[in-house]
ModelCIF file with pLDDT and N, C-alpha, C, O atoms, coordinates in Angstrom:
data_MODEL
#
_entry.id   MODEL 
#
_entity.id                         1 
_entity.type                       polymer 
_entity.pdbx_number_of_molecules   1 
#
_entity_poly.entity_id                      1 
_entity_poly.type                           'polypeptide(L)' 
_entity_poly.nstd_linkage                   no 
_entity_poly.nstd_monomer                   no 
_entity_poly.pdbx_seq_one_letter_code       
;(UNK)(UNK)(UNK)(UNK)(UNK)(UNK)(UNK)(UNK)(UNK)(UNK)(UNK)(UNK)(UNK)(UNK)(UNK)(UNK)
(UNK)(UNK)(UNK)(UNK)(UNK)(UNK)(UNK)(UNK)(UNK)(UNK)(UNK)(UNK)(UNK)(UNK)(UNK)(UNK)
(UNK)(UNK)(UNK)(UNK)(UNK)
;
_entity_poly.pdbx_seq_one_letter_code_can   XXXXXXXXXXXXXXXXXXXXXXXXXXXXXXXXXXXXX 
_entity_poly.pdbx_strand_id                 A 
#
loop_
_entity_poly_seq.entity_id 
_entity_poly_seq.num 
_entity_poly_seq.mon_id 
_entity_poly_seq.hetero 
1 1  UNK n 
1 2  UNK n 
1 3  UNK n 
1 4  UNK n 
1 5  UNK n 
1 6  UNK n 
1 7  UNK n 
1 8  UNK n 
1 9  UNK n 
1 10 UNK n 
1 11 UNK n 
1 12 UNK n 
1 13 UNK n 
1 14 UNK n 
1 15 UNK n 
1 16 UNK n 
1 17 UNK n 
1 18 UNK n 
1 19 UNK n 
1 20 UNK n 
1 21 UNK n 
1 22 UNK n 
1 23 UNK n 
1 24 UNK n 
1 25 UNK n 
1 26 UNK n 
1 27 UNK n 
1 28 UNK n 
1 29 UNK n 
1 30 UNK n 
1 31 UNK n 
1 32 UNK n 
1 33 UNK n 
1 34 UNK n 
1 35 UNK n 
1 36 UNK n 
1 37 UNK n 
#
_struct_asym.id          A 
_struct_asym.entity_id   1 
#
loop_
_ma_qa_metric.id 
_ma_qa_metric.mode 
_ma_qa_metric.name 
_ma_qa_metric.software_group_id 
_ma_qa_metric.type 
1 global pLDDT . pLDDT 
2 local  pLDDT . pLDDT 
#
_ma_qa_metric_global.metric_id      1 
_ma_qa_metric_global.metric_value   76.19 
_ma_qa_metric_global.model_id       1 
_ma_qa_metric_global.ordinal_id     1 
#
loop_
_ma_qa_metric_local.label_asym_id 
_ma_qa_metric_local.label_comp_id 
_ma_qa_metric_local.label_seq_id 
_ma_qa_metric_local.metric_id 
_ma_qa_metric_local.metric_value 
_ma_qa_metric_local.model_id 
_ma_qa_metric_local.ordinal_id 
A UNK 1  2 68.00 1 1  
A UNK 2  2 65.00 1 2  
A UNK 3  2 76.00 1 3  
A UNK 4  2 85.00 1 4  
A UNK 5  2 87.00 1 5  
A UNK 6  2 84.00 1 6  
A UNK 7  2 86.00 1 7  
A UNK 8  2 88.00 1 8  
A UNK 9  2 89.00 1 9  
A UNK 10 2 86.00 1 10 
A UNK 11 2 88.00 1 11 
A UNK 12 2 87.00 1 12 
A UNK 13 2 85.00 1 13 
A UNK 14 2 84.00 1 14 
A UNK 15 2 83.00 1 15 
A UNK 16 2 80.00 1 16 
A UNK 17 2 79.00 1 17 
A UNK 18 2 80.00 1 18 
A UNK 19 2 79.00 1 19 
A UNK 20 2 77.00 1 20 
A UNK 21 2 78.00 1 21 
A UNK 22 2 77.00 1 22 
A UNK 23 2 75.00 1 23 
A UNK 24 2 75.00 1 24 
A UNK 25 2 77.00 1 25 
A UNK 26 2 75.00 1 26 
A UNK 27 2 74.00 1 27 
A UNK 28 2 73.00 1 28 
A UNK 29 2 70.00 1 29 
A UNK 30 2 68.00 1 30 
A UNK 31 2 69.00 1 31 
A UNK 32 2 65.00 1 32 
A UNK 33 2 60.00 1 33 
A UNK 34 2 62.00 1 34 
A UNK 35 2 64.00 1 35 
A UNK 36 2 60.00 1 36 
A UNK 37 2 61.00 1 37 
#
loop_
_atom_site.group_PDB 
_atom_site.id 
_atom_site.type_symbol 
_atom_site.label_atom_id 
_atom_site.label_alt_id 
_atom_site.label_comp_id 
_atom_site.label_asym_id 
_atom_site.label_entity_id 
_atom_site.label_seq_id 
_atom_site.pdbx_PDB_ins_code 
_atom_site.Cartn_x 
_atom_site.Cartn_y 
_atom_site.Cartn_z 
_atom_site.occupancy 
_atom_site.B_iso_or_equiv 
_atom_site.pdbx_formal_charge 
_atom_site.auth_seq_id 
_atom_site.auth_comp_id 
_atom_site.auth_asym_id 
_atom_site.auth_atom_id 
_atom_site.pdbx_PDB_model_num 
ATOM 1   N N  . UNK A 1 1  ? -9.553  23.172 -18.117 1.00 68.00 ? 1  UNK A N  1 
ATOM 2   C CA . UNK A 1 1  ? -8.445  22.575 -18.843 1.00 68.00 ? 1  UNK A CA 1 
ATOM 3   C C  . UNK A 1 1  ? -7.132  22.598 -18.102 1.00 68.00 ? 1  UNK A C  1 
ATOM 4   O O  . UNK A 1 1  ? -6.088  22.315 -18.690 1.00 68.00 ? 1  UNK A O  1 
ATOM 5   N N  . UNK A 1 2  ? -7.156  22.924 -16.839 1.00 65.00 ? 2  UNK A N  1 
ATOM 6   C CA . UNK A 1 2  ? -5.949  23.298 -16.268 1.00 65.00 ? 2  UNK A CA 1 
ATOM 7   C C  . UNK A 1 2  ? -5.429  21.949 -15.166 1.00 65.00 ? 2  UNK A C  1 
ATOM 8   O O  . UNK A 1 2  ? -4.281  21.829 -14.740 1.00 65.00 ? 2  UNK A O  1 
ATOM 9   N N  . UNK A 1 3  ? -6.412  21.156 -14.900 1.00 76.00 ? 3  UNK A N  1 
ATOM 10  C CA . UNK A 1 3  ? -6.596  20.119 -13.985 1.00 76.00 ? 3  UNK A CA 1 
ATOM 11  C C  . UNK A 1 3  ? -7.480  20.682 -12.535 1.00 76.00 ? 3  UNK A C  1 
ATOM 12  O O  . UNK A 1 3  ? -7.726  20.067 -11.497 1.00 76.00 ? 3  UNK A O  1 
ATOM 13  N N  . UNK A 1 4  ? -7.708  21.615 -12.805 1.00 85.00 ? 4  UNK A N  1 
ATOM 14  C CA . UNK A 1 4  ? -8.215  22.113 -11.407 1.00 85.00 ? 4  UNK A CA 1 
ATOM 15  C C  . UNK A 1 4  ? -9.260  21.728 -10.766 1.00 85.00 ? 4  UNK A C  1 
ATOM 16  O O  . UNK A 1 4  ? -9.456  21.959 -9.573  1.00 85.00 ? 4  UNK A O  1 
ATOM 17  N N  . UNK A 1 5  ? -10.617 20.614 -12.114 1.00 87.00 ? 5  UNK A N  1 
ATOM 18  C CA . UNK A 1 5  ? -11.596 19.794 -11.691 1.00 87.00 ? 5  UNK A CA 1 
ATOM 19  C C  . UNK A 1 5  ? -11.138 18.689 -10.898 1.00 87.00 ? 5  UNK A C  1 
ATOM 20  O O  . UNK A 1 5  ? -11.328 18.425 -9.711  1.00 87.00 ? 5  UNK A O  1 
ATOM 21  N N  . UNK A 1 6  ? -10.388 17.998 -11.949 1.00 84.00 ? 6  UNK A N  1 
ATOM 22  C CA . UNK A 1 6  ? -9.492  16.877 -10.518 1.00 84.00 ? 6  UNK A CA 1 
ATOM 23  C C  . UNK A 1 6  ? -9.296  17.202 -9.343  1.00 84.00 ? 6  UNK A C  1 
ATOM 24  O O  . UNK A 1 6  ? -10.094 16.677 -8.567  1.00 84.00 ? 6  UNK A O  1 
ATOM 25  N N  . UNK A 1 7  ? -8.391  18.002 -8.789  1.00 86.00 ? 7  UNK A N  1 
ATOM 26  C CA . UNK A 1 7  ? -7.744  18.352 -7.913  1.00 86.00 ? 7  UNK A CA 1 
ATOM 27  C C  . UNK A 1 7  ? -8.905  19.097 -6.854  1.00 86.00 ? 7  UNK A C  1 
ATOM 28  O O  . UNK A 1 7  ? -8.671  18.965 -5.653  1.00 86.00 ? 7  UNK A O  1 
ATOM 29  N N  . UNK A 1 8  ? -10.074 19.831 -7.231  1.00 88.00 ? 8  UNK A N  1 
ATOM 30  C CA . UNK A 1 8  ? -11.141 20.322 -6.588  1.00 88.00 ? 8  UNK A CA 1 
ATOM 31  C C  . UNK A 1 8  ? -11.946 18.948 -6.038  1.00 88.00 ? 8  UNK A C  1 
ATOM 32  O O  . UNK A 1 8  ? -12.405 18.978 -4.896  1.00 88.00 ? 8  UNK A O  1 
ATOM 33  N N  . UNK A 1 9  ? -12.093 17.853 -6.792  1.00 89.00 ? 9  UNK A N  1 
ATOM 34  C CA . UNK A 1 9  ? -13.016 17.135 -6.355  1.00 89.00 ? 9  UNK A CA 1 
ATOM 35  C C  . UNK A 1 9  ? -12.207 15.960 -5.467  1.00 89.00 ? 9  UNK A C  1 
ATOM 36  O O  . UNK A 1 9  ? -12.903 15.368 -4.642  1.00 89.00 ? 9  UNK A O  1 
ATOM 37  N N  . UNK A 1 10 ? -11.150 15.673 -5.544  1.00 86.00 ? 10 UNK A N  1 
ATOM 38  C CA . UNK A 1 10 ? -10.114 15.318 -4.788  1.00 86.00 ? 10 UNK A CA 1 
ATOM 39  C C  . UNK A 1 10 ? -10.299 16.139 -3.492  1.00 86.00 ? 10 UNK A C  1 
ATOM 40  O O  . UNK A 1 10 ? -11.220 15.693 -2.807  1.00 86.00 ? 10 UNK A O  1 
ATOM 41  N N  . UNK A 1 11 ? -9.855  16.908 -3.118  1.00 88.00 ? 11 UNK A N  1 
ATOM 42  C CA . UNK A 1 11 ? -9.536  17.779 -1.877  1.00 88.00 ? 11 UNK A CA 1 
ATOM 43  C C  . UNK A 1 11 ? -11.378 17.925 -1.494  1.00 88.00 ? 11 UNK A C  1 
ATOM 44  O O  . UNK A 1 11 ? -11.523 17.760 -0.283  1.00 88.00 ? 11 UNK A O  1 
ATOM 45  N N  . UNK A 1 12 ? -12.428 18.125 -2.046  1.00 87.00 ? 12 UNK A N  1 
ATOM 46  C CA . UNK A 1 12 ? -13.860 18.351 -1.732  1.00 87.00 ? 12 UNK A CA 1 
ATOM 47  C C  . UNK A 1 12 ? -14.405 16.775 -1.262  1.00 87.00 ? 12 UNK A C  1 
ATOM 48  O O  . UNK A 1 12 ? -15.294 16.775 -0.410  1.00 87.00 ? 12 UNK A O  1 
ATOM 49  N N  . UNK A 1 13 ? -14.039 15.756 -1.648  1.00 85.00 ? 13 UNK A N  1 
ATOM 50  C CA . UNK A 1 13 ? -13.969 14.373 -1.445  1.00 85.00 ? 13 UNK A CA 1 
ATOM 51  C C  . UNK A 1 13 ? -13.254 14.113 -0.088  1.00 85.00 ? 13 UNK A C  1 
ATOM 52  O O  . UNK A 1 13 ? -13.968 13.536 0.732   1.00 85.00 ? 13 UNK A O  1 
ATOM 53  N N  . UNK A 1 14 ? -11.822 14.460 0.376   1.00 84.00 ? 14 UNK A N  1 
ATOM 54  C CA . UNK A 1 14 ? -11.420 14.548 1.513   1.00 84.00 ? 14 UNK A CA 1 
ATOM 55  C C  . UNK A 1 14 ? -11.965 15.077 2.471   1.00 84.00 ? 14 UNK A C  1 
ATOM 56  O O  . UNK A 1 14 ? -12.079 14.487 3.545   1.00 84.00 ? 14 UNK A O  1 
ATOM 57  N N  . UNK A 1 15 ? -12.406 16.293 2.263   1.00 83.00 ? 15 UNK A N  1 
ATOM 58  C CA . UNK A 1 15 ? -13.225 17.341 3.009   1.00 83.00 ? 15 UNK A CA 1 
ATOM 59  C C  . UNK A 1 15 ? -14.505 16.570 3.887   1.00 83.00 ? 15 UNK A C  1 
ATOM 60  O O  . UNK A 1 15 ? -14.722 16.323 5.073   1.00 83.00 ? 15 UNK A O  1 
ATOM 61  N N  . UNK A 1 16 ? -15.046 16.398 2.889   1.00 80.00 ? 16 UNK A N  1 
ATOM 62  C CA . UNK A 1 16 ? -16.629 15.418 3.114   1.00 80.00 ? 16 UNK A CA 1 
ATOM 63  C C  . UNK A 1 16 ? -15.844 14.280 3.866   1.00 80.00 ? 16 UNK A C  1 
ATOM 64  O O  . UNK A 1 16 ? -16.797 13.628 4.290   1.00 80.00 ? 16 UNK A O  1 
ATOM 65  N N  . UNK A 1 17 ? -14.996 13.787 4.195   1.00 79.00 ? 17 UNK A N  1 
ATOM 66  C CA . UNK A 1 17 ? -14.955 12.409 4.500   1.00 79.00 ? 17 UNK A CA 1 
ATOM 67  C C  . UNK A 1 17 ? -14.057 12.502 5.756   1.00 79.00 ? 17 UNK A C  1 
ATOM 68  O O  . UNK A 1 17 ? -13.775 11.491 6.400   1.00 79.00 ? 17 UNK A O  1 
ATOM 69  N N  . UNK A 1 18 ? -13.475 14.120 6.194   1.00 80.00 ? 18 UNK A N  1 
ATOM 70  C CA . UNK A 1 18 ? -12.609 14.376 7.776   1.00 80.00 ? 18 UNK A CA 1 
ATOM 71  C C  . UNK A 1 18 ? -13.909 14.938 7.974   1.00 80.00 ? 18 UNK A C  1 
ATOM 72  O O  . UNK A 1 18 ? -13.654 15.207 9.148   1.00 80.00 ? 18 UNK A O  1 
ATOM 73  N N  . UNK A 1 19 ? -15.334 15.437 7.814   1.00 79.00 ? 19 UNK A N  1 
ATOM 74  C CA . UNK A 1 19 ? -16.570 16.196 8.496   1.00 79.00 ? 19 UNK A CA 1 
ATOM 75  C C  . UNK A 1 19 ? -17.371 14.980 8.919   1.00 79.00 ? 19 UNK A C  1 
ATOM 76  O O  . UNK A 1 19 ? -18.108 14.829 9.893   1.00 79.00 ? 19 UNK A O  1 
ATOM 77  N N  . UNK A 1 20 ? -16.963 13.959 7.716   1.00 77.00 ? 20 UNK A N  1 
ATOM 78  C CA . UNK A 1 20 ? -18.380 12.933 7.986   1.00 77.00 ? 20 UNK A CA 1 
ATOM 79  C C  . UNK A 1 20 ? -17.677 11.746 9.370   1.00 77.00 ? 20 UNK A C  1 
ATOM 80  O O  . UNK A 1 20 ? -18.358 10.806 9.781   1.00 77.00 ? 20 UNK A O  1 
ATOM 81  N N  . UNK A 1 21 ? -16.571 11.975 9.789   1.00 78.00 ? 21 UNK A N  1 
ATOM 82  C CA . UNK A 1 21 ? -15.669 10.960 10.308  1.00 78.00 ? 21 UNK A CA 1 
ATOM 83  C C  . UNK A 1 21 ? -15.501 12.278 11.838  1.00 78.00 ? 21 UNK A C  1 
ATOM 84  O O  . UNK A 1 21 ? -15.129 11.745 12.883  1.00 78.00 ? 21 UNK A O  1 
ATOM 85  N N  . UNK A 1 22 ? -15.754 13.796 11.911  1.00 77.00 ? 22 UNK A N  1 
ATOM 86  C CA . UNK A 1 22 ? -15.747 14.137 13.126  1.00 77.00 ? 22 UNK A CA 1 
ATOM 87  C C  . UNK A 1 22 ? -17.501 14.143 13.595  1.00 77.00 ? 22 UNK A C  1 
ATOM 88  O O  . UNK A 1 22 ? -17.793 13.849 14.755  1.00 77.00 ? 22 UNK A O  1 
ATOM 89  N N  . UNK A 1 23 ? -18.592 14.504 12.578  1.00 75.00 ? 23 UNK A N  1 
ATOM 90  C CA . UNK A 1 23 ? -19.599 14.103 13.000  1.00 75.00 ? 23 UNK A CA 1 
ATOM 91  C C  . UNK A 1 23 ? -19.598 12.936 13.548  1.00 75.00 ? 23 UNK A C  1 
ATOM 92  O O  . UNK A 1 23 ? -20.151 13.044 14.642  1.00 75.00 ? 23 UNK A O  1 
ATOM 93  N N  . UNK A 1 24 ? -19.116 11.406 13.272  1.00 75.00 ? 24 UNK A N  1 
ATOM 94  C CA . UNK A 1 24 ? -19.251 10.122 13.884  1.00 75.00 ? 24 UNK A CA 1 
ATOM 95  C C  . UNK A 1 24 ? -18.715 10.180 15.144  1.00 75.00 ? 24 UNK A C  1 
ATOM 96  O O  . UNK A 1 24 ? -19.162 9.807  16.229  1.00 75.00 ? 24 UNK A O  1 
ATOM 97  N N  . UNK A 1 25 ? -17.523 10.790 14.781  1.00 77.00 ? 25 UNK A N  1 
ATOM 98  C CA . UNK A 1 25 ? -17.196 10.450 16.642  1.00 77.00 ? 25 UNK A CA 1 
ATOM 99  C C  . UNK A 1 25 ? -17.648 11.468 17.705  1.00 77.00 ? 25 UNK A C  1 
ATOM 100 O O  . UNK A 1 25 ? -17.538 11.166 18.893  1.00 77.00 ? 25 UNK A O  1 
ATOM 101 N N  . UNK A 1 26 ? -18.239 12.868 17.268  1.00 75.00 ? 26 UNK A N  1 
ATOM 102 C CA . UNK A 1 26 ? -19.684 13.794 17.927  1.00 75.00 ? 26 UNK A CA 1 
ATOM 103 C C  . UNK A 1 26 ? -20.551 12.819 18.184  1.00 75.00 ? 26 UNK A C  1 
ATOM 104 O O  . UNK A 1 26 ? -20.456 12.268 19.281  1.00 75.00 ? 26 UNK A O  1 
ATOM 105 N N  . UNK A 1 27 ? -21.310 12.498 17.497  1.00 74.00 ? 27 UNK A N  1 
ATOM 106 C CA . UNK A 1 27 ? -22.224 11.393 17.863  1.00 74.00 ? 27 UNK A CA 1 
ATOM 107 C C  . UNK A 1 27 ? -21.990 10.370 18.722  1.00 74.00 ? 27 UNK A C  1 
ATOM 108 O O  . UNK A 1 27 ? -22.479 10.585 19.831  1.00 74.00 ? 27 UNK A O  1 
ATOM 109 N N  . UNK A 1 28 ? -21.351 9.209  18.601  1.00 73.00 ? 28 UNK A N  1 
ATOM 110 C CA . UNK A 1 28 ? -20.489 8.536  19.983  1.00 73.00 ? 28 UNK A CA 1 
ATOM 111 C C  . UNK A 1 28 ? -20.250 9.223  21.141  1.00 73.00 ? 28 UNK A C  1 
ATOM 112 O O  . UNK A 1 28 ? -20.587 8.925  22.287  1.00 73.00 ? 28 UNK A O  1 
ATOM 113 N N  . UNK A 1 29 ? -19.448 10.460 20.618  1.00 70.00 ? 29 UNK A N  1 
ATOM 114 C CA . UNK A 1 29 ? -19.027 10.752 22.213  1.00 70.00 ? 29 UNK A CA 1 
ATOM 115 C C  . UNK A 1 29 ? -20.285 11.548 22.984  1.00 70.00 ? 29 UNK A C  1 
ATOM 116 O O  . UNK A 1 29 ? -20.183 11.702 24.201  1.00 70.00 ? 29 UNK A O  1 
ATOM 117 N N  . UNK A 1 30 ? -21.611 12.116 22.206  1.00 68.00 ? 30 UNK A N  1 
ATOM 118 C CA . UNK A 1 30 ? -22.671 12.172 22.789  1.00 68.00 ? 30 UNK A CA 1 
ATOM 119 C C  . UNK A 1 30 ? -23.467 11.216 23.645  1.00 68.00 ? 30 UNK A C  1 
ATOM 120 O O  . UNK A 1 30 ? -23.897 11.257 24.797  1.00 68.00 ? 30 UNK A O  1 
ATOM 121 N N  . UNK A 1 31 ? -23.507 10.258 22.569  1.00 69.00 ? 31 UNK A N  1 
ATOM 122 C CA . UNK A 1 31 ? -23.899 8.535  23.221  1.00 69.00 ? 31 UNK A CA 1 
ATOM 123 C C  . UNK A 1 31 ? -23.478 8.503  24.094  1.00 69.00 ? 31 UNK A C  1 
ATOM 124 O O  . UNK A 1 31 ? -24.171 8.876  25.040  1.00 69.00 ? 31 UNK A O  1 
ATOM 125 N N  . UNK A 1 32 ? -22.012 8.019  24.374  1.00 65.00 ? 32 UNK A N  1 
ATOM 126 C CA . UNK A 1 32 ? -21.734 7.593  25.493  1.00 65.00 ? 32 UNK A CA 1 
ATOM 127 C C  . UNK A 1 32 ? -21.794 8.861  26.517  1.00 65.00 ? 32 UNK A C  1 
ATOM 128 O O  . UNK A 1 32 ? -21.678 8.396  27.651  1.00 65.00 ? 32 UNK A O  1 
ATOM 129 N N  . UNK A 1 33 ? -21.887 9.822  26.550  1.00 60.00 ? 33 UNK A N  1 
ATOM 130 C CA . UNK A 1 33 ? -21.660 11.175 27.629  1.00 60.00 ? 33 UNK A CA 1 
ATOM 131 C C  . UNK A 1 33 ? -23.193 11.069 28.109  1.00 60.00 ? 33 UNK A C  1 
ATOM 132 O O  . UNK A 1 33 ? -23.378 11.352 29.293  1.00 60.00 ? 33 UNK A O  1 
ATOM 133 N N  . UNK A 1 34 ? -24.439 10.658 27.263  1.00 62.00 ? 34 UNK A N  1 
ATOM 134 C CA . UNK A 1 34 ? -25.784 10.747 27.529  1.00 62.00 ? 34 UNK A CA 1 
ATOM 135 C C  . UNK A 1 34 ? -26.117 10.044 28.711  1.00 62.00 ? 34 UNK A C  1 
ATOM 136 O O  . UNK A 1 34 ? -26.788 10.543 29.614  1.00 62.00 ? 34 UNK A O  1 
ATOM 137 N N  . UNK A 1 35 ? -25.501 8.490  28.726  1.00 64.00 ? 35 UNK A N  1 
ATOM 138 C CA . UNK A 1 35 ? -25.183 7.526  29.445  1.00 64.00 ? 35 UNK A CA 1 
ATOM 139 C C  . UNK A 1 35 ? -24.282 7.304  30.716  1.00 64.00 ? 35 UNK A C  1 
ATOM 140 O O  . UNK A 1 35 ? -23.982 6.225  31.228  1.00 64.00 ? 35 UNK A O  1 
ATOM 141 N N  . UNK A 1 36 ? -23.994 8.305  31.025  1.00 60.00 ? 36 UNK A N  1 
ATOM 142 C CA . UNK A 1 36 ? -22.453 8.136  32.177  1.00 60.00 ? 36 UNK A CA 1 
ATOM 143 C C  . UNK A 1 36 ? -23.645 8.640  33.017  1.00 60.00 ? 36 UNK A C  1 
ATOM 144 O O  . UNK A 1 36 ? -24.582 9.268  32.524  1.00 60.00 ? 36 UNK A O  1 
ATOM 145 N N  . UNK A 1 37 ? -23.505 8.213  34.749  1.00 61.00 ? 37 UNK A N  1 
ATOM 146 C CA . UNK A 1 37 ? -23.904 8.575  36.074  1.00 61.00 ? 37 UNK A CA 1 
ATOM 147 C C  . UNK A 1 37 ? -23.157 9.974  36.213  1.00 61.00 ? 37 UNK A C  1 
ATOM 148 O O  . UNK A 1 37 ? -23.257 10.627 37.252  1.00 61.00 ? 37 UNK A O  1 
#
């Protein structure tokens, strides 16, 4: 009752979405590093 569900799933929503956005560019920069001479 305090708002603290909002505000948890807000900030847990951000969370998930700066992890899922440094996994992507881990992945790329694997790709391309796999690939270099």
């Amino acid at each position: 009752g305090t708002g603290a569900l909002s505000r948890a799933i807000r900030y847990a929503r951000g969370r998930a979405t700066a992890i899922e956005s440094i996994v992507h560019r881990d992945s790329q920069l694997r790709l391309i590093s796999s690939q270099l001479p």
